[in-house]
PDB file of N, CA and C in Angstrom:
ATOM      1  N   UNK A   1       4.885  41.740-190.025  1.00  0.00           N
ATOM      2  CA  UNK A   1       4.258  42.946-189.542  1.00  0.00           C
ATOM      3  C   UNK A   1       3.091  42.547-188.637  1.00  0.00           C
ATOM      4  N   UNK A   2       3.221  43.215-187.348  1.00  0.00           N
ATOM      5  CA  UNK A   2       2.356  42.462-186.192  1.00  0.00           C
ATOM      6  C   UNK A   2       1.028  43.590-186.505  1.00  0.00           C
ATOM      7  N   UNK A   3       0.058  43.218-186.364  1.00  0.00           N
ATOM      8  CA  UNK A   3      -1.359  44.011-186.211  1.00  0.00           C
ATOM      9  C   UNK A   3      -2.470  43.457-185.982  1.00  0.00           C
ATOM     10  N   UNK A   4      -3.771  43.873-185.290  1.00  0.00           N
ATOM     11  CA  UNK A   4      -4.456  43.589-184.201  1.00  0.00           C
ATOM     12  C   UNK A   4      -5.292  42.308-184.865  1.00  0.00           C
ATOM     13  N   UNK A   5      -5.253  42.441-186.446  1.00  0.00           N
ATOM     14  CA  UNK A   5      -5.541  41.306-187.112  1.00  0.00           C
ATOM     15  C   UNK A   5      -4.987  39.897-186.953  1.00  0.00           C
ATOM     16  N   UNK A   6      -3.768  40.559-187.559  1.00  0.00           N
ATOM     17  CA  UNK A   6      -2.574  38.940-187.589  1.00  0.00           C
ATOM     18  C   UNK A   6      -1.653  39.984-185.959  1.00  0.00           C
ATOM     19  N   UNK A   7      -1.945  38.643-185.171  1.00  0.00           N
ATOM     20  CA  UNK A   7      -1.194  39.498-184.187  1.00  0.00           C
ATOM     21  C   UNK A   7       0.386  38.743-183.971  1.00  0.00           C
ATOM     22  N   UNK A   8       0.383  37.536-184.464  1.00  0.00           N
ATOM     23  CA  UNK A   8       1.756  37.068-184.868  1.00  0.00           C
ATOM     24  C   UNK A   8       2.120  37.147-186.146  1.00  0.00           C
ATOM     25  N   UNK A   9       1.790  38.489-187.090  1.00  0.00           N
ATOM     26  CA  UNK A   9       2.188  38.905-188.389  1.00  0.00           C
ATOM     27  C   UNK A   9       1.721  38.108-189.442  1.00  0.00           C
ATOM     28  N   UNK A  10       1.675  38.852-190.427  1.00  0.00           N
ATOM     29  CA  UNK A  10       0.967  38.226-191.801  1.00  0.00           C
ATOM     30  C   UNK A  10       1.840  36.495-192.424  1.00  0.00           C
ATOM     31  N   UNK A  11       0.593  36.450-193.129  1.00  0.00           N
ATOM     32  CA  UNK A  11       1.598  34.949-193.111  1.00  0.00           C
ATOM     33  C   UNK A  11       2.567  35.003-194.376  1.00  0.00           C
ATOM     34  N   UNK A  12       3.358  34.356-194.600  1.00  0.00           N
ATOM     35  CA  UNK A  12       5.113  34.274-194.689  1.00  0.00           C
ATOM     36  C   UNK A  12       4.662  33.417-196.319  1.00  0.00           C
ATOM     37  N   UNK A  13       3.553  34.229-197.006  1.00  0.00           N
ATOM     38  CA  UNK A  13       3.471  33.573-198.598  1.00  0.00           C
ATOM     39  C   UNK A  13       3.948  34.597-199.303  1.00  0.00           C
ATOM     40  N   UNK A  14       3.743  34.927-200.419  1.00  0.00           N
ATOM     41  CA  UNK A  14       4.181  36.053-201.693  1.00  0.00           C
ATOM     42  C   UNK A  14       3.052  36.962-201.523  1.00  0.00           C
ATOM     43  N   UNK A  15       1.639  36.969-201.176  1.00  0.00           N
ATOM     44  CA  UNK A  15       0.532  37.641-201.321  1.00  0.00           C
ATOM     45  C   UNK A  15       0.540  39.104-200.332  1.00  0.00           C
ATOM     46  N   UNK A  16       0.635  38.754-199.549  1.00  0.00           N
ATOM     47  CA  UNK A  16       1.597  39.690-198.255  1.00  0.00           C
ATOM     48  C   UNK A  16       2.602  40.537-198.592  1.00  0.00           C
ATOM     49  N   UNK A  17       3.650  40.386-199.344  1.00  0.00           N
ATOM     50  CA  UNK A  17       5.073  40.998-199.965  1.00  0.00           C
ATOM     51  C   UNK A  17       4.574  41.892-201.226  1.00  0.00           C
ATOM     52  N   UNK A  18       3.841  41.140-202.025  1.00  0.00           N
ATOM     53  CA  UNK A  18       2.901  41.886-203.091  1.00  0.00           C
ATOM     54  C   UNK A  18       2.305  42.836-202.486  1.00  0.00           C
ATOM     55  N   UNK A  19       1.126  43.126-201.981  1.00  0.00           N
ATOM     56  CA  UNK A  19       0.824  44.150-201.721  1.00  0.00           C
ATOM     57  C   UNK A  19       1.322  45.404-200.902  1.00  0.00           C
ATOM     58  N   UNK A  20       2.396  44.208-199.871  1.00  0.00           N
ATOM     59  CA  UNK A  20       3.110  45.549-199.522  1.00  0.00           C
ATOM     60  C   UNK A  20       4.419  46.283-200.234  1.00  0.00           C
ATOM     61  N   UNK A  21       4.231  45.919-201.708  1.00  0.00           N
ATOM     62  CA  UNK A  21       5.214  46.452-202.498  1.00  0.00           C
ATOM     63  C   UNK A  21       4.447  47.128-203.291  1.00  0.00           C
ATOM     64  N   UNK A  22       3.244  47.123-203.474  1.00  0.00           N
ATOM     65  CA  UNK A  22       2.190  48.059-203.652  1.00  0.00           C
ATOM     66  C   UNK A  22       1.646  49.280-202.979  1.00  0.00           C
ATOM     67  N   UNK A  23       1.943  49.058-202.024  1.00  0.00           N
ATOM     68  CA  UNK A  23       1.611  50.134-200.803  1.00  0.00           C
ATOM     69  C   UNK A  23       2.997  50.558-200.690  1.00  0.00           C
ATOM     70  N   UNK A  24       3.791  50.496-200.866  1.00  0.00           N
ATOM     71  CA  UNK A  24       5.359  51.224-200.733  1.00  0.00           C
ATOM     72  C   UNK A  24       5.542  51.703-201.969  1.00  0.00           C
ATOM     73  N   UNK A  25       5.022  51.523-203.186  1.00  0.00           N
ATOM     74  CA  UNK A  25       5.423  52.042-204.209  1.00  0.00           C
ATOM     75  C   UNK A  25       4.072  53.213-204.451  1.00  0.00           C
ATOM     76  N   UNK A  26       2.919  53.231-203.882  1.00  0.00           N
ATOM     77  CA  UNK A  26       2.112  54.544-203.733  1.00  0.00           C
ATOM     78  C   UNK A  26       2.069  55.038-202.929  1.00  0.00           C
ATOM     79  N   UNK A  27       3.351  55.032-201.785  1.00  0.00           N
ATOM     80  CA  UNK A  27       3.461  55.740-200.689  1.00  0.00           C
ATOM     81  C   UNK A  27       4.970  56.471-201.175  1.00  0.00           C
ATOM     82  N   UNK A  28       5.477  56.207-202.010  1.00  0.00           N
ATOM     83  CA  UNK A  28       6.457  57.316-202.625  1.00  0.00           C
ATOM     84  C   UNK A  28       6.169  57.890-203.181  1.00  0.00           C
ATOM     85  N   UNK A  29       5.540  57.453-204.306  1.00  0.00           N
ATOM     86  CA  UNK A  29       4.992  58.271-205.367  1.00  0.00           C
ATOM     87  C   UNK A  29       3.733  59.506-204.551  1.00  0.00           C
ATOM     88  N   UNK A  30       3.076  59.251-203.617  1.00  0.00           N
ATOM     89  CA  UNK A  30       2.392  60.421-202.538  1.00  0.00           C
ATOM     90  C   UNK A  30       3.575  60.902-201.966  1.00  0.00           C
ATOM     91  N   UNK A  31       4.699  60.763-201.280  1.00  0.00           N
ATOM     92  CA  UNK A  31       5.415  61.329-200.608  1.00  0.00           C
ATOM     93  C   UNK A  31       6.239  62.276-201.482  1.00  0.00           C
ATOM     94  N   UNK A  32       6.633  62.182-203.000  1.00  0.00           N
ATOM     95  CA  UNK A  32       7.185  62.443-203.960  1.00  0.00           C
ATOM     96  C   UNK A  32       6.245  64.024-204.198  1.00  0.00           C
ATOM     97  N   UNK A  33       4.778  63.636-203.979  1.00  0.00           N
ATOM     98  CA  UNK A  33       3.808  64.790-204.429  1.00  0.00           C
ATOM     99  C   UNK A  33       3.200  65.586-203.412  1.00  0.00           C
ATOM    100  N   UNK A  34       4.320  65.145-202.389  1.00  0.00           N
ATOM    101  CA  UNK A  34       3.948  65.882-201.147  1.00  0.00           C
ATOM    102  C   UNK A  34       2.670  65.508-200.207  1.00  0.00           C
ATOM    103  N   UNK A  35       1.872  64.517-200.092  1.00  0.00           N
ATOM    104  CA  UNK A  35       0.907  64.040-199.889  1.00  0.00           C
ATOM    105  C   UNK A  35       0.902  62.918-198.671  1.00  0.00           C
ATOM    106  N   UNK A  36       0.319  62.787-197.817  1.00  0.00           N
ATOM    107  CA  UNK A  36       0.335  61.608-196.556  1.00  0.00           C
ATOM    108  C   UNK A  36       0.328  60.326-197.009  1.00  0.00           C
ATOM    109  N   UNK A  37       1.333  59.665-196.208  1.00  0.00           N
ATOM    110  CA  UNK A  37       1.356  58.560-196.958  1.00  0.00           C
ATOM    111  C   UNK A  37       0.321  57.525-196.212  1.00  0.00           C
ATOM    112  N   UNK A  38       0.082  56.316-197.026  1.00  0.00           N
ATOM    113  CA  UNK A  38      -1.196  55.583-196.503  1.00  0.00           C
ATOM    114  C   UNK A  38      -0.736  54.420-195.904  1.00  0.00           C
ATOM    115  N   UNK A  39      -1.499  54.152-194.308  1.00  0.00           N
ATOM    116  CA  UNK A  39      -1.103  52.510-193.631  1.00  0.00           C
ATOM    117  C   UNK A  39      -1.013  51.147-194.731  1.00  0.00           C
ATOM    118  N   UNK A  40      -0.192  50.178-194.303  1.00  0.00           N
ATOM    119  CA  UNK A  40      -0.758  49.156-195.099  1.00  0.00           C
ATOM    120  C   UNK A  40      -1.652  48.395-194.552  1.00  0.00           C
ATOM    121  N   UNK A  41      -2.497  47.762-195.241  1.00  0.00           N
ATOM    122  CA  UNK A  41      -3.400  46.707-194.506  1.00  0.00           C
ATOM    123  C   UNK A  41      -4.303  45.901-195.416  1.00  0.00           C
ATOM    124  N   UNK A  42      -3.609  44.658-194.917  1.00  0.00           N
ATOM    125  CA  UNK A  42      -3.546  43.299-195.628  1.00  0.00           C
ATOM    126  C   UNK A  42      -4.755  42.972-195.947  1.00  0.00           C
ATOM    127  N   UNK A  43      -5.208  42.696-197.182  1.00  0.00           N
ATOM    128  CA  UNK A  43      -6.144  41.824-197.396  1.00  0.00           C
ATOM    129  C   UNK A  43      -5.913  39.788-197.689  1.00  0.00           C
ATOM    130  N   UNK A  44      -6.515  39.365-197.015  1.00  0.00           N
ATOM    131  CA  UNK A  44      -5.988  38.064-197.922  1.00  0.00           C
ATOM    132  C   UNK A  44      -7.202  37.471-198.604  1.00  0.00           C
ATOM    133  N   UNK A  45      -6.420  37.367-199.587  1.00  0.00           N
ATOM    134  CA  UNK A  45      -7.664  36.851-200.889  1.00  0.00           C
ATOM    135  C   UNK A  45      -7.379  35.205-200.567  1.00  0.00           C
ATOM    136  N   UNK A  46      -7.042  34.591-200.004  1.00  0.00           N
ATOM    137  CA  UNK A  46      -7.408  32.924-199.544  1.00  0.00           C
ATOM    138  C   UNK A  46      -6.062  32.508-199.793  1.00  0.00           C
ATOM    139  N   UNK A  47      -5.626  30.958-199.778  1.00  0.00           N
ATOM    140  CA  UNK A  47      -4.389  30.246-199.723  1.00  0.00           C
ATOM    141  C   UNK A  47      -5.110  29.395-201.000  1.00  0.00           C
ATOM    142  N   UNK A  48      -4.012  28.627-201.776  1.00  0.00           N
ATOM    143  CA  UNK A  48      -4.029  27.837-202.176  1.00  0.00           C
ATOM    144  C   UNK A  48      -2.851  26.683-201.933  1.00  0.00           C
ATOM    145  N   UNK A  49      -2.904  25.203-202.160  1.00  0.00           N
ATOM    146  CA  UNK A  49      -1.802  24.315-201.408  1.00  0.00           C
ATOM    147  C   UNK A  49      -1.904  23.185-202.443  1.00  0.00           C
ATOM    148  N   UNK A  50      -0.801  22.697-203.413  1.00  0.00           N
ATOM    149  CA  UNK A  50      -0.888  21.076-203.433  1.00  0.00           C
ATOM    150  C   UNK A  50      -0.704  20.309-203.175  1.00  0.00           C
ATOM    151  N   UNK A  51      -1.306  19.334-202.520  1.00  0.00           N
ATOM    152  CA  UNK A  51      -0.736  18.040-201.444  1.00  0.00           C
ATOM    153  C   UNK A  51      -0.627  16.684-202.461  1.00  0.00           C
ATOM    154  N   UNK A  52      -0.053  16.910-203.777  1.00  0.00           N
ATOM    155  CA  UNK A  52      -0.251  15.701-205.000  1.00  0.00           C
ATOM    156  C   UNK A  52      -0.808  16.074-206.085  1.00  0.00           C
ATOM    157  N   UNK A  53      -0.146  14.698-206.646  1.00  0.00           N
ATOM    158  CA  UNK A  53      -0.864  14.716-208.312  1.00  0.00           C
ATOM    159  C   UNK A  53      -2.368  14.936-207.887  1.00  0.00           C
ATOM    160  N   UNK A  54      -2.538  15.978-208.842  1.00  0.00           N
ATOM    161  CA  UNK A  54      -4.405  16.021-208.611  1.00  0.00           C
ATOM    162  C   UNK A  54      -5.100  15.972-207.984  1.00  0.00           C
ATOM    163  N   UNK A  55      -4.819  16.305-206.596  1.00  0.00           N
ATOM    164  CA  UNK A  55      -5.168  17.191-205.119  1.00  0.00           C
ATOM    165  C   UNK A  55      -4.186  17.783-204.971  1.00  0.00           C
ATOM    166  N   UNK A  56      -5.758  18.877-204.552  1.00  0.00           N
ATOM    167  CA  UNK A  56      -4.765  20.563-203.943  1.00  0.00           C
ATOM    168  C   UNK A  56      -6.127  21.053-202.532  1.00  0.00           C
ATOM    169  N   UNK A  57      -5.975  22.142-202.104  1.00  0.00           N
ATOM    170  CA  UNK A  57      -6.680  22.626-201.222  1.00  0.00           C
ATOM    171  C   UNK A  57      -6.859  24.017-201.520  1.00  0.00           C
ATOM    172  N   UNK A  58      -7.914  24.482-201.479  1.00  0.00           N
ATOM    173  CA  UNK A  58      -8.170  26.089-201.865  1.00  0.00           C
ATOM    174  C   UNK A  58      -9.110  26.172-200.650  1.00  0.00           C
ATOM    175  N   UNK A  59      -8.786  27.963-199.699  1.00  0.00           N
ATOM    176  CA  UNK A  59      -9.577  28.337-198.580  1.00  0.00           C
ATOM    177  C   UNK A  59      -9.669  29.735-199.438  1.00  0.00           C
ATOM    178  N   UNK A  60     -10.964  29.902-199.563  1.00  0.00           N
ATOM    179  CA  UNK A  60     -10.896  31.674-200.315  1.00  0.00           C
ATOM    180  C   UNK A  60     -11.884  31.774-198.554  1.00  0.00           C
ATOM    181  N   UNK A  61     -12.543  32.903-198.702  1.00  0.00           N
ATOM    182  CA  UNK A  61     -13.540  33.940-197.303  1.00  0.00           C
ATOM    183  C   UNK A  61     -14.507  33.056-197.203  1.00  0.00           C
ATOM    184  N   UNK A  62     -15.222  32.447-197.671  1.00  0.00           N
ATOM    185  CA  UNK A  62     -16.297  31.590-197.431  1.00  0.00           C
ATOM    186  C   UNK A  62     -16.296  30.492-198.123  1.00  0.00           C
ATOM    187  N   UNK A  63     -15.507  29.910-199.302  1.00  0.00           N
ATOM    188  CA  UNK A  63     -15.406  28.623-199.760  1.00  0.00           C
ATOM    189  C   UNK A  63     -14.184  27.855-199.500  1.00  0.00           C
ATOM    190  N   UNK A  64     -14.702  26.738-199.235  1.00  0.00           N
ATOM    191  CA  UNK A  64     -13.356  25.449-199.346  1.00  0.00           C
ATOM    192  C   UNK A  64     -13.594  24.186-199.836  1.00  0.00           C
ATOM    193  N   UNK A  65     -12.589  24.485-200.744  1.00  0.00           N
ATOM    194  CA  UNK A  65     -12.704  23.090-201.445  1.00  0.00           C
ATOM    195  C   UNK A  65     -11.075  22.360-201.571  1.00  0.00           C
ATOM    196  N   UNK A  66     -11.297  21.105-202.390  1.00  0.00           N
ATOM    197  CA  UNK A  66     -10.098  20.069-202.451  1.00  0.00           C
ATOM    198  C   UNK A  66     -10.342  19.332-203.743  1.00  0.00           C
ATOM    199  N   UNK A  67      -9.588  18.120-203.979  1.00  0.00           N
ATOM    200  CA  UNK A  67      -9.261  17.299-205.314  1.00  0.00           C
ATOM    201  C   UNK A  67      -9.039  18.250-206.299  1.00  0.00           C
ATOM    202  N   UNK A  68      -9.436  17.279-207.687  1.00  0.00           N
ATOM    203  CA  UNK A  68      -9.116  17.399-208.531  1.00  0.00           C
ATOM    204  C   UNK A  68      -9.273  19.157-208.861  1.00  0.00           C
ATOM    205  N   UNK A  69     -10.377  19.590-208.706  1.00  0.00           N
ATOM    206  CA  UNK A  69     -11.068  20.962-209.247  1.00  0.00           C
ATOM    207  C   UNK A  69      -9.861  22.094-208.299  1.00  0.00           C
ATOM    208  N   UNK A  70     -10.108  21.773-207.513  1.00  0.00           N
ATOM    209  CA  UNK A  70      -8.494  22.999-206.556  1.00  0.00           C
ATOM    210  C   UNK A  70      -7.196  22.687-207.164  1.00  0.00           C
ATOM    211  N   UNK A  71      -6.590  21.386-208.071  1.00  0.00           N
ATOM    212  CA  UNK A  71      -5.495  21.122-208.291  1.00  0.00           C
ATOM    213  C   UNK A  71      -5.398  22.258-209.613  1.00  0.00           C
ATOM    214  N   UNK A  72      -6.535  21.911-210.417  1.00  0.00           N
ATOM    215  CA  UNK A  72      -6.635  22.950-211.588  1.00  0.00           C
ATOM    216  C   UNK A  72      -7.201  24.251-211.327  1.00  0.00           C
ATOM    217  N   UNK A  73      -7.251  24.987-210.516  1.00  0.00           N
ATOM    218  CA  UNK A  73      -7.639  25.782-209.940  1.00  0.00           C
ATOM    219  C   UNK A  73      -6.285  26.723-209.793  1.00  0.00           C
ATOM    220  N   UNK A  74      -5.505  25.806-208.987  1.00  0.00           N
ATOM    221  CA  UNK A  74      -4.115  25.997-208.713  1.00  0.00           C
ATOM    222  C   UNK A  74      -3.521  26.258-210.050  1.00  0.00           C
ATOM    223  N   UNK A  75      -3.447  25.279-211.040  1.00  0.00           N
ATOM    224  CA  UNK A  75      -2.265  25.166-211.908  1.00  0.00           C
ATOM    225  C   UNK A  75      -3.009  26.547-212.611  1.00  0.00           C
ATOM    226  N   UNK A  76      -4.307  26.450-212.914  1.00  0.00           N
ATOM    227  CA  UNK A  76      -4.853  27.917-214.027  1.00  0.00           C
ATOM    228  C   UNK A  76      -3.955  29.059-213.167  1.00  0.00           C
ATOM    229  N   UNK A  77      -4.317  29.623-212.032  1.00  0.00           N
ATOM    230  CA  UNK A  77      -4.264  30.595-211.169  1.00  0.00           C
ATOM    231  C   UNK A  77      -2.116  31.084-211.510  1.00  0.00           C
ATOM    232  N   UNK A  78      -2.000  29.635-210.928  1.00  0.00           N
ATOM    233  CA  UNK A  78      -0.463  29.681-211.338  1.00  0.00           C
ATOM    234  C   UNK A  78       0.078  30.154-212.700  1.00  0.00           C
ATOM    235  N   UNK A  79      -0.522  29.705-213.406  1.00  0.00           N
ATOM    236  CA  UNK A  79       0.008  30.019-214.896  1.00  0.00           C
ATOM    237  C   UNK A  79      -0.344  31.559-215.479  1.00  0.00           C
ATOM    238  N   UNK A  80      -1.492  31.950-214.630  1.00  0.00           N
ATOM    239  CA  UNK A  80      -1.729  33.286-215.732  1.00  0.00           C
ATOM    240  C   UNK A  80      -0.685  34.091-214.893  1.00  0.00           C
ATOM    241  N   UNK A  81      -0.167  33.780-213.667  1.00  0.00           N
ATOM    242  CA  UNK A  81       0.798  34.759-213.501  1.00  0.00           C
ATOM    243  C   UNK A  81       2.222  35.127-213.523  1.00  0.00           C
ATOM    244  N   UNK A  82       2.185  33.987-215.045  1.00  0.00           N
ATOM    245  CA  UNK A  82       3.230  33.914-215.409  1.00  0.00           C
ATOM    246  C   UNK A  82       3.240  34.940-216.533  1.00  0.00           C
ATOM    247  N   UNK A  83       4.453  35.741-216.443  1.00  0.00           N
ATOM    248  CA  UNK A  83       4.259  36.996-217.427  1.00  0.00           C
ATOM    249  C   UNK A  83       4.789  36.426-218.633  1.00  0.00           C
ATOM    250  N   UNK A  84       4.215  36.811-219.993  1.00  0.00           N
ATOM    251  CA  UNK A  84       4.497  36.401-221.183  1.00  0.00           C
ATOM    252  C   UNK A  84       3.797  35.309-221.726  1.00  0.00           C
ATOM    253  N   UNK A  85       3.122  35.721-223.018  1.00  0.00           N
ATOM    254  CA  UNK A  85       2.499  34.094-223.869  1.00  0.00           C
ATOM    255  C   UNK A  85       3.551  33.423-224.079  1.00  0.00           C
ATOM    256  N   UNK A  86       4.236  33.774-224.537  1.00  0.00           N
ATOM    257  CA  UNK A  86       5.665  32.470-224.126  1.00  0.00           C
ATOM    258  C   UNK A  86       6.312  31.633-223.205  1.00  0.00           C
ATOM    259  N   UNK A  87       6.047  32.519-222.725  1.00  0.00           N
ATOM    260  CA  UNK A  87       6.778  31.907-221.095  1.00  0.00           C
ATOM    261  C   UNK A  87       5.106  31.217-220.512  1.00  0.00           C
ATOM    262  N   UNK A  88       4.447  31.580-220.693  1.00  0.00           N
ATOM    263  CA  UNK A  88       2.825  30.330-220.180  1.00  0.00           C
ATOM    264  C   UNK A  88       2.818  29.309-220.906  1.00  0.00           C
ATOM    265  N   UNK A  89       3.206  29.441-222.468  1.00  0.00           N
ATOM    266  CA  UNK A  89       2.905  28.316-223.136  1.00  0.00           C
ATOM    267  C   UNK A  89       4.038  27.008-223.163  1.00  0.00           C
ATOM    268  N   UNK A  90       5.538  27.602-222.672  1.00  0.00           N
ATOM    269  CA  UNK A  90       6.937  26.716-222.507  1.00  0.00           C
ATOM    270  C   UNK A  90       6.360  25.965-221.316  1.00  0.00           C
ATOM    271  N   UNK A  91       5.979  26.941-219.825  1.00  0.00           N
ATOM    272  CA  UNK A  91       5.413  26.051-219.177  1.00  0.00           C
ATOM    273  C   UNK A  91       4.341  25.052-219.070  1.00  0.00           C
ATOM    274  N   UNK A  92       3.163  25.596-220.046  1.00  0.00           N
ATOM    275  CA  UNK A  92       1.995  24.943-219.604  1.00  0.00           C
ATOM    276  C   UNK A  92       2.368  23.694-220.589  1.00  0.00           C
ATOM    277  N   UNK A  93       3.263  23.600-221.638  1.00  0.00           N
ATOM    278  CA  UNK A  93       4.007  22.300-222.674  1.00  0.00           C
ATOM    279  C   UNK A  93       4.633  21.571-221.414  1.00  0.00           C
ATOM    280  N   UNK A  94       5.762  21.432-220.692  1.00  0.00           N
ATOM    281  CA  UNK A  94       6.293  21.441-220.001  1.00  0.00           C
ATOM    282  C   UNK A  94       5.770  20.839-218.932  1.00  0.00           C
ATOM    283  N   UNK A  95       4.531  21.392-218.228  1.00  0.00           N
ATOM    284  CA  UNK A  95       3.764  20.750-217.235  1.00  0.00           C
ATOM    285  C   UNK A  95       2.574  19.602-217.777  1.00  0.00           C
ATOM    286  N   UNK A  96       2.547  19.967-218.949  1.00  0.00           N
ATOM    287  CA  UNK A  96       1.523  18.804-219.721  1.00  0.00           C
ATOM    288  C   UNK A  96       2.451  17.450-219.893  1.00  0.00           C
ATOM    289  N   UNK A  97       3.796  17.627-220.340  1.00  0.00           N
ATOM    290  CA  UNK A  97       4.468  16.527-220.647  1.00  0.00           C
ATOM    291  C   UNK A  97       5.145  15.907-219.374  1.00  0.00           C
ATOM    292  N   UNK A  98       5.146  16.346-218.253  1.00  0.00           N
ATOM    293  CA  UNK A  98       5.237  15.967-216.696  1.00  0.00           C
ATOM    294  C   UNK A  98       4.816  15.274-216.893  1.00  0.00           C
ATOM    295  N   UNK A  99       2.738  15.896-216.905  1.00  0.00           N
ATOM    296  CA  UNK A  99       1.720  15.282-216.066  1.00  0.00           C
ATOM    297  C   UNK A  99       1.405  13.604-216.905  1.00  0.00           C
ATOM    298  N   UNK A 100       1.451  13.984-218.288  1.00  0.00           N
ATOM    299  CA  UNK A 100       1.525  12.632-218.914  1.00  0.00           C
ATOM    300  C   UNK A 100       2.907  11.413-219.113  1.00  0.00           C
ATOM    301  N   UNK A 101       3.645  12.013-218.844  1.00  0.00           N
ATOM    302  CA  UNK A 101       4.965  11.101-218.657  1.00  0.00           C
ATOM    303  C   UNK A 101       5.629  10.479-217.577  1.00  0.00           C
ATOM    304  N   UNK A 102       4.836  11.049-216.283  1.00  0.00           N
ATOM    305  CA  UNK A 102       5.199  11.006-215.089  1.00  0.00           C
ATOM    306  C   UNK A 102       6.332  11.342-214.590  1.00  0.00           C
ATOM    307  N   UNK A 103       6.960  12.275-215.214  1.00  0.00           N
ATOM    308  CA  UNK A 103       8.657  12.828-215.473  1.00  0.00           C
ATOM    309  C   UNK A 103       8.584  12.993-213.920  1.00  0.00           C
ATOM    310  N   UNK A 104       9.289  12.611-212.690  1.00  0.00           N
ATOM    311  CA  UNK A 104       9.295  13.106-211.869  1.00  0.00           C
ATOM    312  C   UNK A 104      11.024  14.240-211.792  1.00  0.00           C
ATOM    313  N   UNK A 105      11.434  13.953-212.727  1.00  0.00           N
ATOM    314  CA  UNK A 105      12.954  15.178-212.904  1.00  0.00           C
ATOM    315  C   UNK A 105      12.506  16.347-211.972  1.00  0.00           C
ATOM    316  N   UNK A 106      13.477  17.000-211.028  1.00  0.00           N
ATOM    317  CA  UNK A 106      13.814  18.369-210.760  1.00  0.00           C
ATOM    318  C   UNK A 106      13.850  19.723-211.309  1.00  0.00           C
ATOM    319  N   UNK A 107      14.229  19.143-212.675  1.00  0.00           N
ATOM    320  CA  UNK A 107      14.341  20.034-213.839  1.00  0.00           C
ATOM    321  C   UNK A 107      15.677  21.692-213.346  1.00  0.00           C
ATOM    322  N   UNK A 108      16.722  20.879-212.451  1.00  0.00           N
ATOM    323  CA  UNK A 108      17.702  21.679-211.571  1.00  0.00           C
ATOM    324  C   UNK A 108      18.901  22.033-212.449  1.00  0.00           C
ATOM    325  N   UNK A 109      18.668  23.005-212.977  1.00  0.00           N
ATOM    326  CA  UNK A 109      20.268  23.251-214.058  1.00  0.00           C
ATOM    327  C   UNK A 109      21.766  23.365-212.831  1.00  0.00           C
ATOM    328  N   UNK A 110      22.163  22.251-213.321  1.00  0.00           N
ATOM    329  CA  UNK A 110      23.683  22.702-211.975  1.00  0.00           C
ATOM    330  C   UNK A 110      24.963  22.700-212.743  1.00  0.00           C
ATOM    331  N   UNK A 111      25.609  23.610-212.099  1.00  0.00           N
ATOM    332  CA  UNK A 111      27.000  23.616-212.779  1.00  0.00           C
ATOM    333  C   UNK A 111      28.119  22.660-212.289  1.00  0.00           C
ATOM    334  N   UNK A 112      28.867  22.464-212.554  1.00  0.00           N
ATOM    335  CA  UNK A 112      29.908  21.441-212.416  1.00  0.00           C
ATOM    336  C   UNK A 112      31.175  22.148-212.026  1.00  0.00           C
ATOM    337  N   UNK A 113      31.826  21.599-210.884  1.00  0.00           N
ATOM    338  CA  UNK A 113      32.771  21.980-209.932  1.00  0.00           C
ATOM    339  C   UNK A 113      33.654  22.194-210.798  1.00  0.00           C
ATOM    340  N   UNK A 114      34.665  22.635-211.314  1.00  0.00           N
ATOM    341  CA  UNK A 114      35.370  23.304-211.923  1.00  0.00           C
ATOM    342  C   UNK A 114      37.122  22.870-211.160  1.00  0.00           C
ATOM    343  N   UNK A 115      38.201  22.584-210.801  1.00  0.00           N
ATOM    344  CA  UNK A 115      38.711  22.776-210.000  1.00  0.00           C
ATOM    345  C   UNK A 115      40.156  22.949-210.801  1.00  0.00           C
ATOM    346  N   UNK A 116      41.085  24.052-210.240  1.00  0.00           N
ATOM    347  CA  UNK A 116      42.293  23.925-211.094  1.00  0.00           C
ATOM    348  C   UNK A 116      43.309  23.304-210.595  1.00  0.00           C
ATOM    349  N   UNK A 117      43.854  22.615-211.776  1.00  0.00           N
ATOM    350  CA  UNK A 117      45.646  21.922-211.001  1.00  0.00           C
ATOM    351  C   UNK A 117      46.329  22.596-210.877  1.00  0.00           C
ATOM    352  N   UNK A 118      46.911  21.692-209.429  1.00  0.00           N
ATOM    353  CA  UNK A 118      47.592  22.356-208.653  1.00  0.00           C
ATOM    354  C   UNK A 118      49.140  22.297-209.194  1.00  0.00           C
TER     355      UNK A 118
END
């Protein structure tokens, strides 16, 4: 979505799609109640990036930082938005036994070609 802000459109993360699935879902629910519906317009609450074990990069509106403190920054941020105490705690087990095992696995469930005789 081109605008006078981002004039080559918002950038191409999840943060962008989120809110404008926020703004489309209270622009029905107004259109539903008969009511004008409202522009969207992006806020960005900053990027986060990991470039490695235990460096990352965080740009919020006026701070930037890197290493270790943005890597956990990242992984906290990541995890609470994982829905369910279960599902945080499989992962955050999971990413603990990575980080100490050095598991570099995919962790890629694949199925197996199947093929019938001919």
């Amino acid at each position: 979505m081109i605008t006078p802000e981002y004039p080559k459109g918002h950038p191409q993360v999840v943060q962008p799609a989120i809110q404008q699935a926020h703004n489309l879902i209270a622009n029905l629910d107004r259109r539903e109640r008969g009511l004008e519906m409202q522009p969207f317009a992006y806020h960005n609450k900053g990027s986060m990036a990991t470039i490695g074990r235990n460096h990352a990069v965080v740009e919020l509106k006026k701070l930037r930082f890197g290493g270790f403190l943005a890597w956990a920054a990242w992984l906290f941020i990541h995890l609470m938005s994982i829905v369910g105490v279960k599902n945080r705690l499989f992962i955050f087990v999971d990413w603990m036994w990575s980080y100490f095992t050095y598991d570099p696995s995919l962790r890629v469930i694949i199925k197996p070609l199947r093929r019938d005789k001919p």
